[in-house]
C-alpha atoms as a PDB file:
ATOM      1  CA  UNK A   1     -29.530  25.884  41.348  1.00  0.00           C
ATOM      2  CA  UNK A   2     -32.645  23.920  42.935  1.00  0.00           C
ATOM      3  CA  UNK A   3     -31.154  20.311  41.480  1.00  0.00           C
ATOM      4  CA  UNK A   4     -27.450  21.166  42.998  1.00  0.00           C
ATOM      5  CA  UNK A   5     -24.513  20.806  41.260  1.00  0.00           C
ATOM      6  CA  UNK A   6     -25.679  18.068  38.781  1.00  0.00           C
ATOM      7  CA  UNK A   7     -25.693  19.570  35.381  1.00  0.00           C
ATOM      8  CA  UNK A   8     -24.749  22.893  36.780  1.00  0.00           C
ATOM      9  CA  UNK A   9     -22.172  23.140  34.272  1.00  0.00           C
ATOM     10  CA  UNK A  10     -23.886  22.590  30.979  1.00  0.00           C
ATOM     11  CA  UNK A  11     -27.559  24.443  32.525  1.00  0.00           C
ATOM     12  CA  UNK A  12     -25.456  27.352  32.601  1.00  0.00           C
ATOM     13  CA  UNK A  13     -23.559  26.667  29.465  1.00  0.00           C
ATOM     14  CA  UNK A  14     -27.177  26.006  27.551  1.00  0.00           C
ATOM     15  CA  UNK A  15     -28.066  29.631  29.477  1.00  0.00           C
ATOM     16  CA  UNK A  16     -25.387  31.788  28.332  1.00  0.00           C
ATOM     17  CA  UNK A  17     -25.787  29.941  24.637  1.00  0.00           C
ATOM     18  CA  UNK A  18     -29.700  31.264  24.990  1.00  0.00           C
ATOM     19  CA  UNK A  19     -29.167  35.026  25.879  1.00  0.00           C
ATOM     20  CA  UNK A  20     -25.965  35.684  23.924  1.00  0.00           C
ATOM     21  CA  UNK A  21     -27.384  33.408  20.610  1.00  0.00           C
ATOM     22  CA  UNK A  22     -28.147  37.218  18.321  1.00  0.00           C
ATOM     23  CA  UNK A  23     -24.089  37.766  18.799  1.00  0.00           C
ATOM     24  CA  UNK A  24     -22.719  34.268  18.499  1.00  0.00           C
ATOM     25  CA  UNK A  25     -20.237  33.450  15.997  1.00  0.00           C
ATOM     26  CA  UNK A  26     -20.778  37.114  15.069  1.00  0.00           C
ATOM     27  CA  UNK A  27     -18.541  38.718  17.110  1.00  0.00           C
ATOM     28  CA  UNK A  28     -19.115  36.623  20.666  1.00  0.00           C
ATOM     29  CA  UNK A  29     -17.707  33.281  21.724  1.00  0.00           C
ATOM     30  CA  UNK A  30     -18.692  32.201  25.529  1.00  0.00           C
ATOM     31  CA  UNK A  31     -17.832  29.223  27.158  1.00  0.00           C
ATOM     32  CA  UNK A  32     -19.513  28.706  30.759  1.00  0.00           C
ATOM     33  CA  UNK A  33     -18.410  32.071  32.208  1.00  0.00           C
ATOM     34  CA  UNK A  34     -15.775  33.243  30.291  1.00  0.00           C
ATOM     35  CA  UNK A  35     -17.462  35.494  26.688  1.00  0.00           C
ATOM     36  CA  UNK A  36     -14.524  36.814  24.449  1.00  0.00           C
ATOM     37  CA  UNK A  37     -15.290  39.289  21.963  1.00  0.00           C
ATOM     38  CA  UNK A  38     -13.757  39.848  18.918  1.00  0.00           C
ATOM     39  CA  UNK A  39     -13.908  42.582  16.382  1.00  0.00           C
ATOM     40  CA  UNK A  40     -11.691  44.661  13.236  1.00  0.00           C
ATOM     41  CA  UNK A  41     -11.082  47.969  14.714  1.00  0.00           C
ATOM     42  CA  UNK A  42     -11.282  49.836  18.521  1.00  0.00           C
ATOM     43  CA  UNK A  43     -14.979  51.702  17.615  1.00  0.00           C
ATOM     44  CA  UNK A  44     -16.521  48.047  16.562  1.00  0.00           C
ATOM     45  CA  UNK A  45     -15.321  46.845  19.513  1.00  0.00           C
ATOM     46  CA  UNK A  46     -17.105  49.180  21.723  1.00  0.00           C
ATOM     47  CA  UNK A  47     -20.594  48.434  20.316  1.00  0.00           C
ATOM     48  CA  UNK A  48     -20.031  44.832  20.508  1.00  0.00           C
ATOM     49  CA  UNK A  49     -19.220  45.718  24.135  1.00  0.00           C
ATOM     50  CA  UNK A  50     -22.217  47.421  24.919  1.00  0.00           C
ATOM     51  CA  UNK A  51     -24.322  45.487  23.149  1.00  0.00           C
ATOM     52  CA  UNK A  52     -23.032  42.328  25.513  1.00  0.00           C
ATOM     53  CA  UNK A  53     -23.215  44.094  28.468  1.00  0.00           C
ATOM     54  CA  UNK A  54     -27.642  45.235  27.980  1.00  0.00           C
ATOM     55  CA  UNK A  55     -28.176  41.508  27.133  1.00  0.00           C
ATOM     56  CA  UNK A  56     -26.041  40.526  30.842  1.00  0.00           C
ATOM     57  CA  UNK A  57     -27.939  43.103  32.559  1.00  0.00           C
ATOM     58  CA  UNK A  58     -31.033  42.789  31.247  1.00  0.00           C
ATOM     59  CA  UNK A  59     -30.969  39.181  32.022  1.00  0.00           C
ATOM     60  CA  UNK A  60     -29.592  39.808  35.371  1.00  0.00           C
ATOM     61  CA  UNK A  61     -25.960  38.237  35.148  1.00  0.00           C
ATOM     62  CA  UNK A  62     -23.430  40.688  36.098  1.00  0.00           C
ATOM     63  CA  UNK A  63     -19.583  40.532  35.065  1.00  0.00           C
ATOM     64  CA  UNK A  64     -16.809  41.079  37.390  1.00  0.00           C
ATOM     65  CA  UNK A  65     -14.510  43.944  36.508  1.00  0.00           C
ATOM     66  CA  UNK A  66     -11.308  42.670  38.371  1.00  0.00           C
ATOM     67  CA  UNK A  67     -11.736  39.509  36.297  1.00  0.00           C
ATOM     68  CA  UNK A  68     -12.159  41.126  33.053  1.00  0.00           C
ATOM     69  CA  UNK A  69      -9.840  42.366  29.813  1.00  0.00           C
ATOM     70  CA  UNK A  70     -10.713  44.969  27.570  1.00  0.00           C
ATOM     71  CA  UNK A  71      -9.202  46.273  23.985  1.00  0.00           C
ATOM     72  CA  UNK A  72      -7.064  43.254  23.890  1.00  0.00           C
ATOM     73  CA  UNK A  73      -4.872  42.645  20.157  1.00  0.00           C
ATOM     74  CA  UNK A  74      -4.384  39.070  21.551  1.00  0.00           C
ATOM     75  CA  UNK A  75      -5.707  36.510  23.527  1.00  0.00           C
ATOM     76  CA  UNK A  76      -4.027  33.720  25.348  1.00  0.00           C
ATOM     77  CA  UNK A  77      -5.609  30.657  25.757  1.00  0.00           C
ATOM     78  CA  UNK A  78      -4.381  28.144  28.770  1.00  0.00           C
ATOM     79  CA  UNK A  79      -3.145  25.135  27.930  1.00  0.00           C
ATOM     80  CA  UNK A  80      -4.061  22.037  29.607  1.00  0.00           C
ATOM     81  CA  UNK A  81      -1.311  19.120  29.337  1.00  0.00           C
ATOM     82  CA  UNK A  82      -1.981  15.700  29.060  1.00  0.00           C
ATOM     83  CA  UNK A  83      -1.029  12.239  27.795  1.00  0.00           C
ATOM     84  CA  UNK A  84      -0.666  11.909  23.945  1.00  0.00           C
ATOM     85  CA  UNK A  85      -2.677   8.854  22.904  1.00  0.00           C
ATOM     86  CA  UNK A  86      -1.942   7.046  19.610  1.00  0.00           C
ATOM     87  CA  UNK A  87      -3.536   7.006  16.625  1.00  0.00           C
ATOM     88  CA  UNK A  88      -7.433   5.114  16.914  1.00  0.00           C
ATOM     89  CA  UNK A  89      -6.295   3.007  14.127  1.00  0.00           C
ATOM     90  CA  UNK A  90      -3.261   1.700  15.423  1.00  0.00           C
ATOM     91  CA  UNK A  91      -5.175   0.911  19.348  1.00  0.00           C
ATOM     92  CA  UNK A  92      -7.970  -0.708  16.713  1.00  0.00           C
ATOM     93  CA  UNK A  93      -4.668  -3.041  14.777  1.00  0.00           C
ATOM     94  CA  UNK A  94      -3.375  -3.402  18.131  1.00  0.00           C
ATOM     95  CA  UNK A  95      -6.632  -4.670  19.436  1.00  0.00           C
ATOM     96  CA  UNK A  96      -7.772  -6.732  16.530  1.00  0.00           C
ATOM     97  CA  UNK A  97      -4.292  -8.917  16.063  1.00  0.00           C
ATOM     98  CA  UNK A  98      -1.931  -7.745  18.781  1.00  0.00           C
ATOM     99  CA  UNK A  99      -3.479  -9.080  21.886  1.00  0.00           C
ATOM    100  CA  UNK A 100      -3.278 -12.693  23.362  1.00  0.00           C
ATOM    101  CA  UNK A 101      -7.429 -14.044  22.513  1.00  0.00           C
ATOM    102  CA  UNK A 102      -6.997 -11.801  18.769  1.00  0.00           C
ATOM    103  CA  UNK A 103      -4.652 -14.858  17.787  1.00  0.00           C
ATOM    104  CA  UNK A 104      -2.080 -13.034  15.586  1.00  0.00           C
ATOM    105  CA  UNK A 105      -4.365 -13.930  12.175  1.00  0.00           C
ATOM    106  CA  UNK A 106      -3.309 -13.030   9.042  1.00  0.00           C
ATOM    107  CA  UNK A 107      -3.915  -9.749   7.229  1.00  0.00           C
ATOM    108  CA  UNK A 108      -7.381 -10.997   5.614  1.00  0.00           C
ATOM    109  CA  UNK A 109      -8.830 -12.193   8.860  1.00  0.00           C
ATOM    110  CA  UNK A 110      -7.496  -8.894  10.972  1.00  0.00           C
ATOM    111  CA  UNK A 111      -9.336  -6.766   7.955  1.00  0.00           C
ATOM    112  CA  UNK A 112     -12.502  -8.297   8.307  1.00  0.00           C
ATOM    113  CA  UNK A 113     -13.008  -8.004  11.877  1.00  0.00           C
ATOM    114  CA  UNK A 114     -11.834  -4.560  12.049  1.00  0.00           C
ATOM    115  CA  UNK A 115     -14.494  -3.955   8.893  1.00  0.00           C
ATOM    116  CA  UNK A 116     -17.462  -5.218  10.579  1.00  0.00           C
ATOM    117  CA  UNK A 117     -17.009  -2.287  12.783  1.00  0.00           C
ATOM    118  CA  UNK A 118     -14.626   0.227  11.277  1.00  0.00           C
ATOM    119  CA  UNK A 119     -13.603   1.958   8.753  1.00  0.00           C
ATOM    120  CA  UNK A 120     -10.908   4.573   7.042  1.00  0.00           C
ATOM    121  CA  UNK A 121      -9.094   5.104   4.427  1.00  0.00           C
ATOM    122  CA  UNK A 122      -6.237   2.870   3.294  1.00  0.00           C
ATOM    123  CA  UNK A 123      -7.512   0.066   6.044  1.00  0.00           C
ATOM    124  CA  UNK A 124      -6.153  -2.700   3.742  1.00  0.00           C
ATOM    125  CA  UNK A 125      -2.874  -1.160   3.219  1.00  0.00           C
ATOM    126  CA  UNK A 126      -2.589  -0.494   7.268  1.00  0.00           C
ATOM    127  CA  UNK A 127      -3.738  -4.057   7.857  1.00  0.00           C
ATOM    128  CA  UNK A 128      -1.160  -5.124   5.981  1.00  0.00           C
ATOM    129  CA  UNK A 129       1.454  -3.383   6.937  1.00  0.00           C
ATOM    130  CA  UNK A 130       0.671  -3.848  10.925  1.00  0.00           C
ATOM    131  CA  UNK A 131       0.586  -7.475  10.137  1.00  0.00           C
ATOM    132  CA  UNK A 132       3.612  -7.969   7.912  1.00  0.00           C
ATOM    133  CA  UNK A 133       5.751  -6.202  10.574  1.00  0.00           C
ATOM    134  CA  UNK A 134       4.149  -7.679  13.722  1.00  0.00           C
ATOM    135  CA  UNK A 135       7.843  -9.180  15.206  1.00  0.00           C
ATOM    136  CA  UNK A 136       5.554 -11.751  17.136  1.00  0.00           C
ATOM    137  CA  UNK A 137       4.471 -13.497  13.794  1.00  0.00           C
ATOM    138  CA  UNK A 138       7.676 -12.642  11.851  1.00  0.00           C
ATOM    139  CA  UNK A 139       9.223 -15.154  14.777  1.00  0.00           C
ATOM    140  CA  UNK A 140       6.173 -17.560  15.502  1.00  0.00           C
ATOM    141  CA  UNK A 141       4.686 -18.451  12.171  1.00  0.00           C
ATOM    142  CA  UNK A 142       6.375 -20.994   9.467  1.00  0.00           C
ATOM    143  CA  UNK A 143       6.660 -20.594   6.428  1.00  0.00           C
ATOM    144  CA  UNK A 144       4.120 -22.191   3.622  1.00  0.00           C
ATOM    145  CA  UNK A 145       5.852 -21.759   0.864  1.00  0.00           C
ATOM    146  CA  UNK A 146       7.748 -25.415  -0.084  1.00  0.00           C
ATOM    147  CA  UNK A 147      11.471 -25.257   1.195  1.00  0.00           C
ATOM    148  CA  UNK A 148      13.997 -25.299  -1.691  1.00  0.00           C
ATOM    149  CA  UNK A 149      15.078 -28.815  -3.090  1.00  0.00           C
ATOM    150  CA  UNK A 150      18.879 -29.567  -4.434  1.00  0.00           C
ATOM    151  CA  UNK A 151      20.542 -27.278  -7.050  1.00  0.00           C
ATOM    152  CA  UNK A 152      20.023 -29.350 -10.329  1.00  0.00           C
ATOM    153  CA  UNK A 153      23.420 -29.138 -12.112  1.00  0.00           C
ATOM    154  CA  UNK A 154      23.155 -28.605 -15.924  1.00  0.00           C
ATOM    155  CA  UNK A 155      24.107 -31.935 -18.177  1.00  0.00           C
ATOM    156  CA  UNK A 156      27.723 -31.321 -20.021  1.00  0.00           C
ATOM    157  CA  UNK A 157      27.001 -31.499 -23.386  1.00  0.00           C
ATOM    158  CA  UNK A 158      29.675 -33.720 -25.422  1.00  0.00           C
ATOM    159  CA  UNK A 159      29.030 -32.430 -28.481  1.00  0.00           C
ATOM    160  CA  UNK A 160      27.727 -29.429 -30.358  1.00  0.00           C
ATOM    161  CA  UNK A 161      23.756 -28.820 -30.353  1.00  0.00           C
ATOM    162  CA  UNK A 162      23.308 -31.095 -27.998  1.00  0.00           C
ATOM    163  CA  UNK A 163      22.282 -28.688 -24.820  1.00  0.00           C
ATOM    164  CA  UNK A 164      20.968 -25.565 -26.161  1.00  0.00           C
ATOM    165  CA  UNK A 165      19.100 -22.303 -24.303  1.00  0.00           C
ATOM    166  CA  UNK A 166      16.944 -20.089 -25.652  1.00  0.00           C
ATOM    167  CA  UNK A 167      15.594 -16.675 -24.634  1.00  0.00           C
ATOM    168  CA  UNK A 168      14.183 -13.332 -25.825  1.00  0.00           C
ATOM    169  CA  UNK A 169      15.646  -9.869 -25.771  1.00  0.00           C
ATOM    170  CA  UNK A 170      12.306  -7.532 -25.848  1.00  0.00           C
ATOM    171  CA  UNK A 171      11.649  -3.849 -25.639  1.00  0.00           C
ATOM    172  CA  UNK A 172      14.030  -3.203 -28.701  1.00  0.00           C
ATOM    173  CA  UNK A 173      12.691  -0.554 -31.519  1.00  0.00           C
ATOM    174  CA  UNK A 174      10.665  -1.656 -34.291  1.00  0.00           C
ATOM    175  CA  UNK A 175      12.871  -3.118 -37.863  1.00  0.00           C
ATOM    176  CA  UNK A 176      11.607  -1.916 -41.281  1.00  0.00           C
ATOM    177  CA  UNK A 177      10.265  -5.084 -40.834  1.00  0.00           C
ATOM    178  CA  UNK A 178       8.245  -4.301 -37.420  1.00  0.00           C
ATOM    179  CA  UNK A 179      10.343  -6.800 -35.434  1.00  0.00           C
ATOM    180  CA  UNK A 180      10.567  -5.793 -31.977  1.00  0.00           C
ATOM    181  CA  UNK A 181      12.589  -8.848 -30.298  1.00  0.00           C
ATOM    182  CA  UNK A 182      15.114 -11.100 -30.955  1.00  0.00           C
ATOM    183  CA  UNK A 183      14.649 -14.818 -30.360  1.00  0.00           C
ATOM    184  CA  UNK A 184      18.246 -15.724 -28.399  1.00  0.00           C
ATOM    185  CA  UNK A 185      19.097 -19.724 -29.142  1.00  0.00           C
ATOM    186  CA  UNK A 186      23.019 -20.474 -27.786  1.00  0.00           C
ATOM    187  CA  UNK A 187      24.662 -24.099 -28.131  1.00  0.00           C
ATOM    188  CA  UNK A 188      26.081 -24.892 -24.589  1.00  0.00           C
ATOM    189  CA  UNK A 189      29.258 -27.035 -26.030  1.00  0.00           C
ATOM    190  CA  UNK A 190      31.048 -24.297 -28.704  1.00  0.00           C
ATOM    191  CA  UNK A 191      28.643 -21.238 -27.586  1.00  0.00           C
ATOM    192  CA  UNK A 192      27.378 -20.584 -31.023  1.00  0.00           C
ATOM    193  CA  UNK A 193      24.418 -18.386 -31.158  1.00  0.00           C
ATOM    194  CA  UNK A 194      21.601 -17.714 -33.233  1.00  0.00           C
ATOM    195  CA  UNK A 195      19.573 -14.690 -32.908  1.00  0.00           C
ATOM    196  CA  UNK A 196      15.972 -14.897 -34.517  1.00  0.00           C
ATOM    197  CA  UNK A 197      14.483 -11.391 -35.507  1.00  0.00           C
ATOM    198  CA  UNK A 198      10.707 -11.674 -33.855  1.00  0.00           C
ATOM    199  CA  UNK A 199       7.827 -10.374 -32.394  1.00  0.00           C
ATOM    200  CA  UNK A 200       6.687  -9.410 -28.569  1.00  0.00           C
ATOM    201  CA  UNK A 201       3.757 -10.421 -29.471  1.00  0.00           C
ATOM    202  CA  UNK A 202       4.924 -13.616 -30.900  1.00  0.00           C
ATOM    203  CA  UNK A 203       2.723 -16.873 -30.111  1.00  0.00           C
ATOM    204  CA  UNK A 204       3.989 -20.306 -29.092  1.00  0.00           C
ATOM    205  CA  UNK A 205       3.446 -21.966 -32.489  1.00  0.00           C
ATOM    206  CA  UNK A 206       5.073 -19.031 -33.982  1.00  0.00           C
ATOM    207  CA  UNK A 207       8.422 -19.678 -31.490  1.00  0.00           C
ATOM    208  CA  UNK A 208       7.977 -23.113 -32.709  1.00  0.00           C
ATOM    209  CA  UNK A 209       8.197 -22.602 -36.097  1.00  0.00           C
ATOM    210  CA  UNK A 210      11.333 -20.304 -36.013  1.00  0.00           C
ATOM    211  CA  UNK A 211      12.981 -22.977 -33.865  1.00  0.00           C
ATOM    212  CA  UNK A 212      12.779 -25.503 -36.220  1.00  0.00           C
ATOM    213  CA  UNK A 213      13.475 -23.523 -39.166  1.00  0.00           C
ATOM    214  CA  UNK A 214      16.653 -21.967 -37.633  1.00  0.00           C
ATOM    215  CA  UNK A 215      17.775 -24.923 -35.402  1.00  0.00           C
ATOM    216  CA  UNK A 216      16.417 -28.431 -35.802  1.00  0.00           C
ATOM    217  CA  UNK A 217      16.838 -27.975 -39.841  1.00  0.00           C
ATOM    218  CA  UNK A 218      20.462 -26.673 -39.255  1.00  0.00           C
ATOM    219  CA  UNK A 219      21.930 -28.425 -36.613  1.00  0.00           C
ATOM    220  CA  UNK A 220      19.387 -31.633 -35.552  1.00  0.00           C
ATOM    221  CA  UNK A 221      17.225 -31.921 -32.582  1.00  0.00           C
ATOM    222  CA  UNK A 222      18.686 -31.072 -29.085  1.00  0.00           C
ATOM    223  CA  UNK A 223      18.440 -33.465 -26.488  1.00  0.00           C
ATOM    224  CA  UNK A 224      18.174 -31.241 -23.490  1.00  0.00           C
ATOM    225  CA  UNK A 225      16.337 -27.577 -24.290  1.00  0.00           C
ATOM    226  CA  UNK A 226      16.914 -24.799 -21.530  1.00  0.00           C
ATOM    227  CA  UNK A 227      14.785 -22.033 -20.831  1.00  0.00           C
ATOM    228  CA  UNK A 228      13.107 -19.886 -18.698  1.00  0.00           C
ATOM    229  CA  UNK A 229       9.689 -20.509 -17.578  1.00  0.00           C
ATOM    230  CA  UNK A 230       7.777 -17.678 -20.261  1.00  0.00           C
ATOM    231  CA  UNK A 231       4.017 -19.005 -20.642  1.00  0.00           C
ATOM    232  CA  UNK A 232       5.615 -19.757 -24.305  1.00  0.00           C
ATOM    233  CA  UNK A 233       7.156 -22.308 -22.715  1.00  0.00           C
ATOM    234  CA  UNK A 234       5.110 -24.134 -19.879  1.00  0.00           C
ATOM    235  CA  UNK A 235       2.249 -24.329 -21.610  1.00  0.00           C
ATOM    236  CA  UNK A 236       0.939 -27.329 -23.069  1.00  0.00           C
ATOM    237  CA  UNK A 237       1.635 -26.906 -26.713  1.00  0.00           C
ATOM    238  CA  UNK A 238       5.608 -26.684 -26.413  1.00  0.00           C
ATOM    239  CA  UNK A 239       5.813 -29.376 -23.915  1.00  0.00           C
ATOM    240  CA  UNK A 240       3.844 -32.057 -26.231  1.00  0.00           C
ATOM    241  CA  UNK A 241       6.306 -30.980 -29.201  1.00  0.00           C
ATOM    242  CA  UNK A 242       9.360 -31.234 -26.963  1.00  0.00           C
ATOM    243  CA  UNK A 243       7.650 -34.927 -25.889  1.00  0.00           C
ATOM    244  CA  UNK A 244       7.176 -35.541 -29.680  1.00  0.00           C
ATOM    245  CA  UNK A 245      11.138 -34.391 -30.698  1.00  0.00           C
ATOM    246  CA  UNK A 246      12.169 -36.502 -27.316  1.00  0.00           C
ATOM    247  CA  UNK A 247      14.252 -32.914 -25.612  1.00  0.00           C
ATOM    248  CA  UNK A 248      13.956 -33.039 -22.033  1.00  0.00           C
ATOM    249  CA  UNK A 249      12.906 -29.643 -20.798  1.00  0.00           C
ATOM    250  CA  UNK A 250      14.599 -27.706 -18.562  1.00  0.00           C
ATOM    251  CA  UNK A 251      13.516 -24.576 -17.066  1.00  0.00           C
ATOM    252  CA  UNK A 252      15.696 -21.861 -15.084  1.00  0.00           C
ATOM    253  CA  UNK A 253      15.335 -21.014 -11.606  1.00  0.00           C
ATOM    254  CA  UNK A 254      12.993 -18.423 -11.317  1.00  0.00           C
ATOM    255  CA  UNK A 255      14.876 -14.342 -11.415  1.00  0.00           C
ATOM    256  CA  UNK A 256      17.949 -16.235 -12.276  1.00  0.00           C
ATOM    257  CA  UNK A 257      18.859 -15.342 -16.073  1.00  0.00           C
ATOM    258  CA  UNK A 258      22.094 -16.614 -15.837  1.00  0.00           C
ATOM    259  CA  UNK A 259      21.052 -20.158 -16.131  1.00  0.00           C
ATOM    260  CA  UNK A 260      19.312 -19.864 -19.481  1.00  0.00           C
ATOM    261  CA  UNK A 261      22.064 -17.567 -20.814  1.00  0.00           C
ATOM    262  CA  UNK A 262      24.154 -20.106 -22.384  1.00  0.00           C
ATOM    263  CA  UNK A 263      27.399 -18.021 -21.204  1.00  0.00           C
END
């Protein structure tokens, strides 16, 4: 070629796509100087053949016999072996929070540098898993949650109805009467329960009500009230009545149903 060797390879790749481009992807594939074609039966084959061989000669490239196949049922391809790189999304988490100047950040901060430039799916859930299991932050970083005070041990009541729990048992089948829970209230000192047909649905003035009209008017007004922390009771309705009746509140350790059993 006048120019040398720069840009032999694809001139003559850009060549052989020109001359062969009637039979390509019909029944030729060429790449550089090797053409493989492909057909359904032995007579098909031959035309394609010929037909290859008029467009080489006519445009004055010749084939080598020696070099060649013919009538082949298979075709093997050399393989070329070399290193297995990982995933582009993993070198990208790697990248973004691995290395020394990324700074380990958190799985918000790694997601929106990595999204000013990139994309795919499930990013966040890939962020957040690189980041949750990155052993370098698992060891580094300290927690921000507030450490655990004392265990608060529960008063010993001396006298009936004077601690008392309460809970709900939900998820039960409707009554004839369309209740679908059951209001739990247990006395701490002689473990004497009541259990209050009621509602899932069931607001905090509703709770209210049943509580005094099954508890306070039976057996008087607890001192100390146990319970779990339901939005029933944190919210600012049942703490001003508790204030009013003068029962300290006290709410269960969070997952830990034992505590507001009364068992």
């Amino acid at each position: 070629m006048p120019f040398g060797l720069t840009n032999a390879p694809a001139t003559f790749q850009a060549e052989m796509n020109h001359i062969l481009r009637p039979l390509l992807d019909e029944c030729v594939v060429v790449y550089l100087d090797d053409i493989l074609a492909y057909s359904r039966d032995m007579q098909q084959h031959v035309e394609h053949l010929r037909r290859v061989f008029e467009i080489l000669r006519r445009e004055r490239f010749y084939v080598k016999i020696s070099k060649s196949d013919f009538a082949l049922e298979k075709v093997q391809i050399n393989e070329n072996l070399g290193t297995k790189l990982p995933s582009f999304a993993q070198l990208l988490l790697e990248e973004y929070h691995d290395v020394l100047y990324a700074g380990h950040f958190g799985s918000n901060k790694t997601q929106t540098g990595i999204a000013k430039h990139y994309f795919w799916p499930h990013l966040a859930e890939d962020v957040q898993k690189s980041v949750t299991s990155c052993d370098t932050c698992q060891r580094m970083k300290s927690s921000k949650q507030k450490k655990a005070g004392l265990l608060q041990p529960l008063f010993v009541p001396e006298q009936p109805w004077q601690v008392v729990s309460l809970d709900f048992i939900t998820g039960l089948p409707p009554t004839t009467s369309d209740h679908d829970a059951i209001l739990v209230v247990i006395d701490k000192f002689s473990k004497m329960g009541h259990f209050i047909p009621t509602h899932m649905t069931a607001r905090t003035e509703e709770t209210a009500q049943l509580f005094v009209r099954y508890i306070i008017s039976q057996h008087g007004i607890p001192t100390t009230l146990i319970s779990d922390r339901d939005p029933k009771f944190t919210c600012k309705f049942w703490k001003e009545l508790m204030s009013l009746l003068r029962t300290k509140l006290a709410m269960s350790s969070a997952y830990h149903p034992q505590t507001d059993s009364g068992w």
